[in-house]
N, C-alpha and C. Protein backbone atom coordinates (compact mmCIF):
# COMPACT_ATOMS: atom_id res chain seq x y z
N UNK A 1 57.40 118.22 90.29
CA UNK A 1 57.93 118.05 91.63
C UNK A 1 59.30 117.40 91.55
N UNK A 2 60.28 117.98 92.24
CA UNK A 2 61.60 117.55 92.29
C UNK A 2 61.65 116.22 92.88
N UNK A 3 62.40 115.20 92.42
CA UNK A 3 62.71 114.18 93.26
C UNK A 3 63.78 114.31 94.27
N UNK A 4 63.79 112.84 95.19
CA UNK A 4 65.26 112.97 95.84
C UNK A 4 66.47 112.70 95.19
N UNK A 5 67.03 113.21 95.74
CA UNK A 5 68.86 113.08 94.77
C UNK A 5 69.28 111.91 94.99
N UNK A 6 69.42 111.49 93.75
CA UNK A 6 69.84 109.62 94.30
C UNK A 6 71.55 109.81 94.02
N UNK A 7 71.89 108.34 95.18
CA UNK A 7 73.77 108.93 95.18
C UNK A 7 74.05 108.47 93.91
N UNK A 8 73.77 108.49 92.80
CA UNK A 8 74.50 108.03 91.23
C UNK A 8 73.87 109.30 90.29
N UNK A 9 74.78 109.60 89.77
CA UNK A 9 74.36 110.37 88.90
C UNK A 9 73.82 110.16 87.55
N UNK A 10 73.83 108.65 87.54
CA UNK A 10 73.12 107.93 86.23
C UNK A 10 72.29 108.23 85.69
N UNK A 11 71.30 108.71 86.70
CA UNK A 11 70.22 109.08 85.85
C UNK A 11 69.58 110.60 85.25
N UNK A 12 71.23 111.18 85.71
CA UNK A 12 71.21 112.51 85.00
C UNK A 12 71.39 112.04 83.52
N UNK A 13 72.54 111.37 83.68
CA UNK A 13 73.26 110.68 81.98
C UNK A 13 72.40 110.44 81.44
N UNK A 14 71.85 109.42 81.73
CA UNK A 14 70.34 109.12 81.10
C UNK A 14 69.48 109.68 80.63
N UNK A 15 68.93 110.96 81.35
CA UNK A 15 67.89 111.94 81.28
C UNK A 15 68.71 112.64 79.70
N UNK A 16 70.07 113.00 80.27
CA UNK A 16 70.79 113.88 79.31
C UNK A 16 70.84 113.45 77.31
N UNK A 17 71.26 112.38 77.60
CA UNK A 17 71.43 111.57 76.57
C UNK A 17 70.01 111.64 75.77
N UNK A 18 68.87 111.32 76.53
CA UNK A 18 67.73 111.16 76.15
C UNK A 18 66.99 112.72 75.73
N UNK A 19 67.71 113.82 76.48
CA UNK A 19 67.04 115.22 75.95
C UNK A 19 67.18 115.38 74.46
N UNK A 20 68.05 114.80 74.16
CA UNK A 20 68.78 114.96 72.52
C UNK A 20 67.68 114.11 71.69
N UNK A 21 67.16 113.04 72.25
CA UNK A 21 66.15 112.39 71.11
C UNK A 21 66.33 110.57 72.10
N UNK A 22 65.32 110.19 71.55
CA UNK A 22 65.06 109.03 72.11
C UNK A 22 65.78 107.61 71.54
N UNK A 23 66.34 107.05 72.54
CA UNK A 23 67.20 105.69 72.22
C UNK A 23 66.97 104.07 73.15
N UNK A 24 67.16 103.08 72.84
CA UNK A 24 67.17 101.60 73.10
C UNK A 24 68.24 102.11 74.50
N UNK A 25 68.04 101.09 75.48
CA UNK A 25 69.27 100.76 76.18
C UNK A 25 70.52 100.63 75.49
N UNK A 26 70.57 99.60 74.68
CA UNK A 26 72.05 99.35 73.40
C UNK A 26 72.11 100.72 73.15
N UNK A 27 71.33 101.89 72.88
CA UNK A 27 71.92 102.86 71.93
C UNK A 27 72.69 103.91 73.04
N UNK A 28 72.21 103.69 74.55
CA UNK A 28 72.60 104.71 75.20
C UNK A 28 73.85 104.14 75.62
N UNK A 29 73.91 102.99 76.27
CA UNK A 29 75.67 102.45 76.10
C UNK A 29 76.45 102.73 75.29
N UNK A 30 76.19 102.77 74.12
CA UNK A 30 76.59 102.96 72.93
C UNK A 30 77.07 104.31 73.15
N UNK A 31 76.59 105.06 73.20
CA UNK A 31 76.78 106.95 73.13
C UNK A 31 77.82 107.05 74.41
N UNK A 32 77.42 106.07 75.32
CA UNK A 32 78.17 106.14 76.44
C UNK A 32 80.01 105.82 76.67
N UNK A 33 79.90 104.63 75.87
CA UNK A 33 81.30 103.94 75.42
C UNK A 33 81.78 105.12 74.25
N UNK A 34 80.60 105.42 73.65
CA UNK A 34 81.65 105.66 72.14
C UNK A 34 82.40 107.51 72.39
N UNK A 35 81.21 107.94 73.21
CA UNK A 35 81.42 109.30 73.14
C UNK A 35 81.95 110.08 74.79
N UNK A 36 81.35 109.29 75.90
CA UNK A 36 81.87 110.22 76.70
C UNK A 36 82.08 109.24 77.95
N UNK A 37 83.11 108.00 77.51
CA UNK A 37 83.42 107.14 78.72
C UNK A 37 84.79 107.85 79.38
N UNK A 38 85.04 108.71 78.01
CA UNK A 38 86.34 109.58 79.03
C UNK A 38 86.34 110.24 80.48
N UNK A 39 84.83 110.75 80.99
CA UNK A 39 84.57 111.41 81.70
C UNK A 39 83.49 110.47 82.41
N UNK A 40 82.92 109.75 82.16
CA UNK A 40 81.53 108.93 82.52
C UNK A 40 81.22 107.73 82.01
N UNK A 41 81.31 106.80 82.52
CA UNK A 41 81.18 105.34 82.67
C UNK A 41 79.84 104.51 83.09
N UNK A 42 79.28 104.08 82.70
CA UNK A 42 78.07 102.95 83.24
C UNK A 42 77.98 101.39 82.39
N UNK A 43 78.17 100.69 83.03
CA UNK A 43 77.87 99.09 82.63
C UNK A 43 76.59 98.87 81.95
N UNK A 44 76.52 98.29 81.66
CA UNK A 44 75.01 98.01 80.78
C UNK A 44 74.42 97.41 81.77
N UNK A 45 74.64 96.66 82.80
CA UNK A 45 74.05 96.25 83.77
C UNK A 45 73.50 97.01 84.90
N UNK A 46 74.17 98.19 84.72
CA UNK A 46 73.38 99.39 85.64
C UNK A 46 72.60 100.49 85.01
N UNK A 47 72.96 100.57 84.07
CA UNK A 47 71.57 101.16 83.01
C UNK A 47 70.44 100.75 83.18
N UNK A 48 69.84 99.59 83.11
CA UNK A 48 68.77 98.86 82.50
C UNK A 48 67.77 99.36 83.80
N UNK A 49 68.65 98.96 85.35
CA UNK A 49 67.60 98.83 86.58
C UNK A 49 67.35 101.18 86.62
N UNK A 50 68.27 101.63 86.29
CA UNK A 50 68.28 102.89 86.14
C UNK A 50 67.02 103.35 85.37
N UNK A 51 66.99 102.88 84.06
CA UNK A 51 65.76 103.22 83.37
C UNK A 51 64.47 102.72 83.77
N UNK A 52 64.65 101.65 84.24
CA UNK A 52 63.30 101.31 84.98
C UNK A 52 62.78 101.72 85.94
N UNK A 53 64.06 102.66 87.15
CA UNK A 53 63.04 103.52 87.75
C UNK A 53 62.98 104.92 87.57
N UNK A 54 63.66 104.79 85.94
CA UNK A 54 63.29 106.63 85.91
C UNK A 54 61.54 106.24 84.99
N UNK A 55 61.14 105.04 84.76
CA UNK A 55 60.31 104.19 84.03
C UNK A 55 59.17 104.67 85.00
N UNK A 56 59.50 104.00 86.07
CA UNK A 56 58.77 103.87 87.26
C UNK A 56 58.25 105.41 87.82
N UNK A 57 59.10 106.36 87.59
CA UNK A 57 58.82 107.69 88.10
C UNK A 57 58.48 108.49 86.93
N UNK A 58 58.12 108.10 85.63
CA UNK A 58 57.48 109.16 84.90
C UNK A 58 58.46 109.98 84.26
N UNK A 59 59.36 109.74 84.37
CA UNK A 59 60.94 110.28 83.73
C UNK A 59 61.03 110.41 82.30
N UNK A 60 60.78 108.99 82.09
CA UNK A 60 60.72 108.89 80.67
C UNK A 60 59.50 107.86 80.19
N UNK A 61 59.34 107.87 79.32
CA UNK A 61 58.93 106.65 78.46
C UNK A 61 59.32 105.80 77.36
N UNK A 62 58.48 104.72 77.86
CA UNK A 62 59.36 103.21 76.95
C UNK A 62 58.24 102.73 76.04
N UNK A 63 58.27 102.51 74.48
CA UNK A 63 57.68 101.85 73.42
C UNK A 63 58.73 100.91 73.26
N UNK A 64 57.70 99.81 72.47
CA UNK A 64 58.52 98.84 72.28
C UNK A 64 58.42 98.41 70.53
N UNK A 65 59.96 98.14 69.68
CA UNK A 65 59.28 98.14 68.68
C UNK A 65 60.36 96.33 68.17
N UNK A 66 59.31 96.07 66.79
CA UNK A 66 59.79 94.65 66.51
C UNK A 66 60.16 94.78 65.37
N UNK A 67 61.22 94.15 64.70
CA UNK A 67 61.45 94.04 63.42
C UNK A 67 61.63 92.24 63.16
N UNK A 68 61.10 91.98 62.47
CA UNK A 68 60.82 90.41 61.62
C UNK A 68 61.17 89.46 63.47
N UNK A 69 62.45 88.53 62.79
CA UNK A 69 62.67 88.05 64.30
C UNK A 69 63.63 88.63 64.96
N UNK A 70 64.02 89.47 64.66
CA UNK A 70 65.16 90.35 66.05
C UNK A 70 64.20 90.43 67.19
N UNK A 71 64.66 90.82 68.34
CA UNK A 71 64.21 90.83 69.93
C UNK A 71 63.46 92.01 69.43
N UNK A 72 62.34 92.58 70.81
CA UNK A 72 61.89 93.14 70.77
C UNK A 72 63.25 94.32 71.20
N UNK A 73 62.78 95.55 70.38
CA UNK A 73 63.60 96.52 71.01
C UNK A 73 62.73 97.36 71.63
N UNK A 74 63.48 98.27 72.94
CA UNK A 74 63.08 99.58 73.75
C UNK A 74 63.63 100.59 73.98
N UNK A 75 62.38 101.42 73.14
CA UNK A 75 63.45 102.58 72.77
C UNK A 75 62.64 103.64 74.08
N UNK A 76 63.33 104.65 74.91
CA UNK A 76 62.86 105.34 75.89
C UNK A 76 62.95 106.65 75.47
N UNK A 77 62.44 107.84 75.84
CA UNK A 77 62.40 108.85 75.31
C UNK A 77 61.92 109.88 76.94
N UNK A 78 62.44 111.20 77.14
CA UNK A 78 62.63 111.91 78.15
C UNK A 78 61.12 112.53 78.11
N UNK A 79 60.53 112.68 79.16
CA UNK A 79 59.17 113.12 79.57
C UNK A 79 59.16 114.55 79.75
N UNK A 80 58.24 115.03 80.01
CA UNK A 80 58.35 116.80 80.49
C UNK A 80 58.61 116.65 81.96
N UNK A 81 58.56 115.95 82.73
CA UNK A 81 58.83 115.77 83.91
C UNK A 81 60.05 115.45 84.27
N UNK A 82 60.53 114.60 82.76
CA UNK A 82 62.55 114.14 82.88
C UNK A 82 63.12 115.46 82.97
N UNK A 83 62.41 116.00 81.60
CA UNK A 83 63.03 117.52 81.37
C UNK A 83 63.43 118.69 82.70
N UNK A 84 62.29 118.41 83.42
CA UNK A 84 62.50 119.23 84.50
C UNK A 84 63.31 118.86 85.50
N UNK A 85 63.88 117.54 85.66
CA UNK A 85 64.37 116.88 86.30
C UNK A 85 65.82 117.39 86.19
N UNK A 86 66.04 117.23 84.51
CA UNK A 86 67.51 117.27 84.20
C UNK A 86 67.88 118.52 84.00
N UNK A 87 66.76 119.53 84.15
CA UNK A 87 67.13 121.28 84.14
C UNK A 87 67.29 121.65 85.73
N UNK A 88 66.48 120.77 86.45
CA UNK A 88 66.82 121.01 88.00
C UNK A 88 68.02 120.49 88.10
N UNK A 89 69.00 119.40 87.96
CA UNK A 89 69.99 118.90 88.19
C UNK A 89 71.51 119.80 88.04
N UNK A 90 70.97 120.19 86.63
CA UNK A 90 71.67 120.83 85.33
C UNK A 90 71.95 122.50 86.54
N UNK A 91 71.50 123.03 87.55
CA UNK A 91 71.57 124.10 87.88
C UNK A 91 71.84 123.56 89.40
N UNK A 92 71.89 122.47 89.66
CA UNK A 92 72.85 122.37 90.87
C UNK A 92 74.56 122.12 91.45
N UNK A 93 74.69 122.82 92.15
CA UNK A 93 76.24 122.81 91.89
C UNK A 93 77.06 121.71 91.65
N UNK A 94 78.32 121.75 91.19
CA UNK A 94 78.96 120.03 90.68
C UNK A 94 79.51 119.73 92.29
N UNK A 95 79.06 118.39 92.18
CA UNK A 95 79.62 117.31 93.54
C UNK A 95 80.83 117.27 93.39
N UNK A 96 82.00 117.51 94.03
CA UNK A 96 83.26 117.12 93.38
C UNK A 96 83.20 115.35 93.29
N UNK A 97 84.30 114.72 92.81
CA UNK A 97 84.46 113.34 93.05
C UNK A 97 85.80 112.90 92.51
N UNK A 98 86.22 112.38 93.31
CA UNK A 98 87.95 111.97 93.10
C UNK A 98 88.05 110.94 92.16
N UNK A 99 88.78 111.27 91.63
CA UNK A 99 89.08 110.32 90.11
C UNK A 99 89.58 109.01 91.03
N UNK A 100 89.39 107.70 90.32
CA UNK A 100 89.79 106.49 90.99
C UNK A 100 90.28 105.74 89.77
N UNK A 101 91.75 106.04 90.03
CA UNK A 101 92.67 105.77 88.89
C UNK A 101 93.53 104.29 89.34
N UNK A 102 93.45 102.98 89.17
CA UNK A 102 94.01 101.76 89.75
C UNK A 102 95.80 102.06 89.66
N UNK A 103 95.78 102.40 88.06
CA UNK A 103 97.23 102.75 88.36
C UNK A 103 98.10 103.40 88.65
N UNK A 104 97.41 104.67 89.52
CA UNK A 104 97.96 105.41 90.21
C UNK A 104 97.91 104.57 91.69
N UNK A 105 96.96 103.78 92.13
CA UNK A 105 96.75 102.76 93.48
C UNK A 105 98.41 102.36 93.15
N UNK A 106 98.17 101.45 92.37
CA UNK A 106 99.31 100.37 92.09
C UNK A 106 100.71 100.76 92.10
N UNK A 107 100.51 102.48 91.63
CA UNK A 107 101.98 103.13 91.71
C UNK A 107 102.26 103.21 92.91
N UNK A 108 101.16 103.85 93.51
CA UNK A 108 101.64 104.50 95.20
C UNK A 108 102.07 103.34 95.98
N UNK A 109 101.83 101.83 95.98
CA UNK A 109 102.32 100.89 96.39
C UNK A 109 103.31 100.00 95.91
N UNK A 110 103.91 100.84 95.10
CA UNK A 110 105.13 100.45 94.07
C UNK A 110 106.29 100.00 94.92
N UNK A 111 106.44 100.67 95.61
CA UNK A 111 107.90 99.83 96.86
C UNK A 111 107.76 98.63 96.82
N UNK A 112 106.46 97.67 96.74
CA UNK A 112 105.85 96.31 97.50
C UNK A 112 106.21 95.48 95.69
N UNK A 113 106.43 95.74 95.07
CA UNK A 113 106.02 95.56 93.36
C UNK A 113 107.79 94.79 92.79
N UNK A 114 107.65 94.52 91.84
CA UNK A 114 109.35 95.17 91.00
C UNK A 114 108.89 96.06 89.94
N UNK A 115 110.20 96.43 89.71
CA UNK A 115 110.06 97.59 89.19
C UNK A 115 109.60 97.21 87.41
N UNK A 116 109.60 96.18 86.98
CA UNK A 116 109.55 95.42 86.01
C UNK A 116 107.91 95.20 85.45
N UNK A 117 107.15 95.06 86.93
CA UNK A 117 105.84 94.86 86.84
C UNK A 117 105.27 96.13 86.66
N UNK A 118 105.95 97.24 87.76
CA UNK A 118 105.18 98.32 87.28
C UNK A 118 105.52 98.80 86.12
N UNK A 119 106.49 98.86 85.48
CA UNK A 119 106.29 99.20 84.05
C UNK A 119 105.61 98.96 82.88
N UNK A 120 105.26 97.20 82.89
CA UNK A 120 104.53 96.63 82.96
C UNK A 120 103.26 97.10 82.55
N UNK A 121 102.32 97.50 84.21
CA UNK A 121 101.39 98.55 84.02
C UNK A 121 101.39 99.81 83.22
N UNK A 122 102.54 100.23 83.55
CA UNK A 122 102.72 101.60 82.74
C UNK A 122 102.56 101.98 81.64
N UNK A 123 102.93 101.23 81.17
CA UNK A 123 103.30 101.02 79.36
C UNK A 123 101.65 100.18 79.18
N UNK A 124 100.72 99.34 79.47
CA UNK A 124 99.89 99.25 79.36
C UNK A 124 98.98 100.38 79.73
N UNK A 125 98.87 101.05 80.40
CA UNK A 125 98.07 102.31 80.81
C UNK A 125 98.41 102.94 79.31
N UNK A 126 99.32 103.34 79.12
CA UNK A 126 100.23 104.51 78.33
C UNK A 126 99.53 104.13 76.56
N UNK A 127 99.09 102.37 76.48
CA UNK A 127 98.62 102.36 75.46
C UNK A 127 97.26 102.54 75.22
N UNK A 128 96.66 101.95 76.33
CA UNK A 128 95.23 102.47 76.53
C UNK A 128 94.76 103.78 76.49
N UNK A 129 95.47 104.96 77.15
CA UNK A 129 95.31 106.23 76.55
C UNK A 129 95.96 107.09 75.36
N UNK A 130 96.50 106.50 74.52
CA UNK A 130 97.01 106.10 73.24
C UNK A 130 95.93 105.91 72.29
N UNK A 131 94.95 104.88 72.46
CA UNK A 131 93.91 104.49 71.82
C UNK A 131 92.86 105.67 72.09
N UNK A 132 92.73 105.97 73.53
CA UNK A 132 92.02 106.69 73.76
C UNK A 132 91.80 108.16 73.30
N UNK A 133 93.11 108.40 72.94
CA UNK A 133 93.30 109.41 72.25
C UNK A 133 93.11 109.86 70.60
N UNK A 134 93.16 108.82 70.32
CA UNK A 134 93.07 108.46 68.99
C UNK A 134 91.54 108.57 68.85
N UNK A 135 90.32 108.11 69.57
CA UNK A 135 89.26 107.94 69.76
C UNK A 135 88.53 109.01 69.87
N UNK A 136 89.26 110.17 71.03
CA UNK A 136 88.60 111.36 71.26
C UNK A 136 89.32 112.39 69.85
N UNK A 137 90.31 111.86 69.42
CA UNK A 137 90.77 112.90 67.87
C UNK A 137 89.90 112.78 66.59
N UNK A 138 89.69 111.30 66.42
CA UNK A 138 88.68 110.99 65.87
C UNK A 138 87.47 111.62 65.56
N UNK A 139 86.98 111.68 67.28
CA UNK A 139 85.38 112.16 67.33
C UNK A 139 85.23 113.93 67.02
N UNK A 140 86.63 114.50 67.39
CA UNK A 140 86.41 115.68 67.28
C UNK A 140 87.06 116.15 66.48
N UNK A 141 87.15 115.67 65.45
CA UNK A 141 87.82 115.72 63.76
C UNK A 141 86.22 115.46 63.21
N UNK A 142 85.97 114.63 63.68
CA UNK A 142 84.02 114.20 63.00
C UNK A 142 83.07 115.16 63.34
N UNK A 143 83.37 116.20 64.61
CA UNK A 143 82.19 116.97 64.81
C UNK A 143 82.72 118.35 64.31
N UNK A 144 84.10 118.51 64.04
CA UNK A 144 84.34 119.77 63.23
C UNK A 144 83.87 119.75 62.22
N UNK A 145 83.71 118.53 61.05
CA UNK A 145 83.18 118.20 59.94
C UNK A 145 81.82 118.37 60.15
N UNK A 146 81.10 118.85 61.75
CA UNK A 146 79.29 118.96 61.55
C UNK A 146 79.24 120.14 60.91
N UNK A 147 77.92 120.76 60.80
CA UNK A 147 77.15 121.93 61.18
C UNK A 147 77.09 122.37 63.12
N UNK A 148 77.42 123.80 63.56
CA UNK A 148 77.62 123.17 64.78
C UNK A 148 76.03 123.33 65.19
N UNK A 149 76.06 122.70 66.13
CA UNK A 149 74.67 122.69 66.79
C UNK A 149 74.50 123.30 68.56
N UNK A 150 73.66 123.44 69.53
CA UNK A 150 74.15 123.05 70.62
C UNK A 150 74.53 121.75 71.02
N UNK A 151 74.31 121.01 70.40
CA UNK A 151 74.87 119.53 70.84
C UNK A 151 76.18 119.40 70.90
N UNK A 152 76.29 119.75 69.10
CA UNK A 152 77.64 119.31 68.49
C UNK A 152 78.73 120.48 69.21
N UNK A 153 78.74 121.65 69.68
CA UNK A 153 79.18 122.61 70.44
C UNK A 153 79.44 121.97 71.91
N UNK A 154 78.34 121.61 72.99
CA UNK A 154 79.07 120.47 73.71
C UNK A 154 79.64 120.19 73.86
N UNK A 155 79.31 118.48 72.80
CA UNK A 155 80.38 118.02 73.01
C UNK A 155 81.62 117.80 72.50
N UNK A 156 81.28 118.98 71.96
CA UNK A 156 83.03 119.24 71.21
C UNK A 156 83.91 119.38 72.25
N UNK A 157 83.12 120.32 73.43
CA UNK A 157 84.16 120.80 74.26
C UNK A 157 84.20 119.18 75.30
N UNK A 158 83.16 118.57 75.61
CA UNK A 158 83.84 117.49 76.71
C UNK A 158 84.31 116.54 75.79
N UNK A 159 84.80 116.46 74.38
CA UNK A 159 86.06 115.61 73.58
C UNK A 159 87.05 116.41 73.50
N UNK A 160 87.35 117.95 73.67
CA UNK A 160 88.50 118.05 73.77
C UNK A 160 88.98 118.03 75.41
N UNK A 161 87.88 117.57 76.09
CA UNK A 161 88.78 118.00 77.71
C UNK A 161 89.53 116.20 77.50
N UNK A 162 88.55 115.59 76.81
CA UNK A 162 89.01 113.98 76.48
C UNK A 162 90.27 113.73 75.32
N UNK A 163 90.60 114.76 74.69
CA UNK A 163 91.64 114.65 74.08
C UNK A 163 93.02 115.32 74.81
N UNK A 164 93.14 116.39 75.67
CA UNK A 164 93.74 117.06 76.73
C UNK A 164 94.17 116.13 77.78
N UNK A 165 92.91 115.23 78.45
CA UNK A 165 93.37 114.62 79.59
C UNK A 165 94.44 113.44 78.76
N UNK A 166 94.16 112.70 77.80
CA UNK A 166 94.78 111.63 77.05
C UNK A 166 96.24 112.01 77.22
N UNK A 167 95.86 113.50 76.41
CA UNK A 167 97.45 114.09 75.78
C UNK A 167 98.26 113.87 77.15
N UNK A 168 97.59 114.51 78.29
CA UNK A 168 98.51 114.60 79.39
C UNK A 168 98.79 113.39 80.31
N UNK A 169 97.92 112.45 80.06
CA UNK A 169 98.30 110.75 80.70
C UNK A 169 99.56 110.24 79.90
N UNK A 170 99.77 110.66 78.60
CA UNK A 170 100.43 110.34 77.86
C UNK A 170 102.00 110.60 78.33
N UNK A 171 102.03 112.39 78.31
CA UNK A 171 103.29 112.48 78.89
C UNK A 171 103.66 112.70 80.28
N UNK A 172 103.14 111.87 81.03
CA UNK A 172 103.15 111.80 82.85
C UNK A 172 103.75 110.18 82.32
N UNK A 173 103.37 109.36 81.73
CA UNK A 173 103.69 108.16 81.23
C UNK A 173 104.78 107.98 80.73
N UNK A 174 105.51 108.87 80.28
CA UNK A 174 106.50 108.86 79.56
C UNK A 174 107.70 109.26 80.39
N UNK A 175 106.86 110.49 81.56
CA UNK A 175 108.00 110.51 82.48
C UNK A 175 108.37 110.35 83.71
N UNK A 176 107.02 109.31 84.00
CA UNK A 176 107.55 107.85 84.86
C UNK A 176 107.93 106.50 84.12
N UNK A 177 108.13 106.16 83.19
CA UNK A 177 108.48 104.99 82.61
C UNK A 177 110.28 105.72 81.91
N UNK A 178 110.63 106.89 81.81
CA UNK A 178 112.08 107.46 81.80
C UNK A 178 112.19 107.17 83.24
N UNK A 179 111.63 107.39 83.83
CA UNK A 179 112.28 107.47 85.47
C UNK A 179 112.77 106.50 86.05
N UNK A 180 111.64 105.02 85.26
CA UNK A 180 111.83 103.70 85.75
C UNK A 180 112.94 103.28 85.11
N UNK A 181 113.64 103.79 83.64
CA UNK A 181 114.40 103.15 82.68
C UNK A 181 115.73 103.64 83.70
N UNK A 182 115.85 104.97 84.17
CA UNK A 182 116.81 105.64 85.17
C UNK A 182 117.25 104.63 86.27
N UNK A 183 115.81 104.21 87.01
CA UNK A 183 116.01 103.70 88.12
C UNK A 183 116.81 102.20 88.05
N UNK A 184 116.58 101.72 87.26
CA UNK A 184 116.55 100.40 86.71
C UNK A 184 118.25 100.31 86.03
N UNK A 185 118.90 101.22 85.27
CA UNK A 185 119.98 101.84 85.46
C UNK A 185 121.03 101.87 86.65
N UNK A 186 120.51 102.54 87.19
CA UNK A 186 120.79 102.80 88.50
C UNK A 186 121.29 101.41 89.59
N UNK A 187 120.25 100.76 89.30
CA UNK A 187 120.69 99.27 90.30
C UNK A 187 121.28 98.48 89.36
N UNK A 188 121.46 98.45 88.36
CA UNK A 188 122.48 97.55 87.20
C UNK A 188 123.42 97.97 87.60
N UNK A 189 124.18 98.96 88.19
CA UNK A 189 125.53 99.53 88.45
C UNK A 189 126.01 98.90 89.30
């Protein structure tokens, strides 16, 4: 039986992550940060109440395992009922959702700013997807080196839309921070 559509899509991620094989909370952050925060983001603090009610609804299941004195770990694993969940999801059309980019906020209110600060930002943005890029070249330098799989096929392709979007933050960055070096020019005269 289908559930209701809850407004987060978390617990598609979740479901998704988990079709591949079963992981700890730590391990799904983990996959989350390491592999596809380019496109999808969750706090570890909104994970946890997430799994507990996909917990709660039969979604998945949670064992718990111990090693000497480390914490107990919980590892969750996708149900036949997740499965159906995330194949019903998986065939509904995409929600759009507007990217919510701060430093594009911060630009559009750039009149109110100096021009000093927003560069500032700029050049900090500009390194962050710098790294980021480096991160998604990385990963998809590592999965050319797989066997491909359907996995590794994936997400090859959502690391290169993550190496693409980088590439192109990169040079939008380059030619608003020329623009600012122009502008900045400009009033020295």
């Amino acid at each position: 039986m289908r559930a209701v559509a809850a407004p987060s899509r978390t617990q598609y991620a979740i479901l998704g992550l988990l079709a591949s094989g079963p992981r700890s909370g730590y391990d799904i952050k983990k996959e989350v940060t390491e592999r596809i925060a380019h496109f999808w983001n969750e706090s570890i603090g909104h994970l946890y109440p997430v799994l507990r009610r996909l917990l709660d609804r039969g979604l998945v299941t949670r064992t718990s395992e111990t090693a000497g004195s480390r914490p107990t770990r919980h590892v969750y694993a996708i149900t036949a009922e997740g499965r159906q969940e995330l194949e019903y999801w998986l065939r509904e059309p995409v929600v759009p959702s507007p990217p919510r980019l701060e430093i594009l906020l911060k630009l559009y209110f750039g009149a109110h700013a100096t021009p000093e600060v927003l560069t500032g930002h700029i050049e900090a943005y500009r390194e962050d997807r710098a790294r980021q890029l480096a991160t998604m070249q990385a990963v998809h330098d590592m999965l050319g080196a797989r066997p491909s799989t359907d996995d590794t096929r994936y997400l090859r392709m959502t690391v290169r839309a993550g190496v693409h979007s980088a590439r192109a933050a990169l040079a939008w960055c380059d030619e608003v921070l020329a623009e600012q070096q122009a502008l900045a020019r400009e009033a020295d005269r």
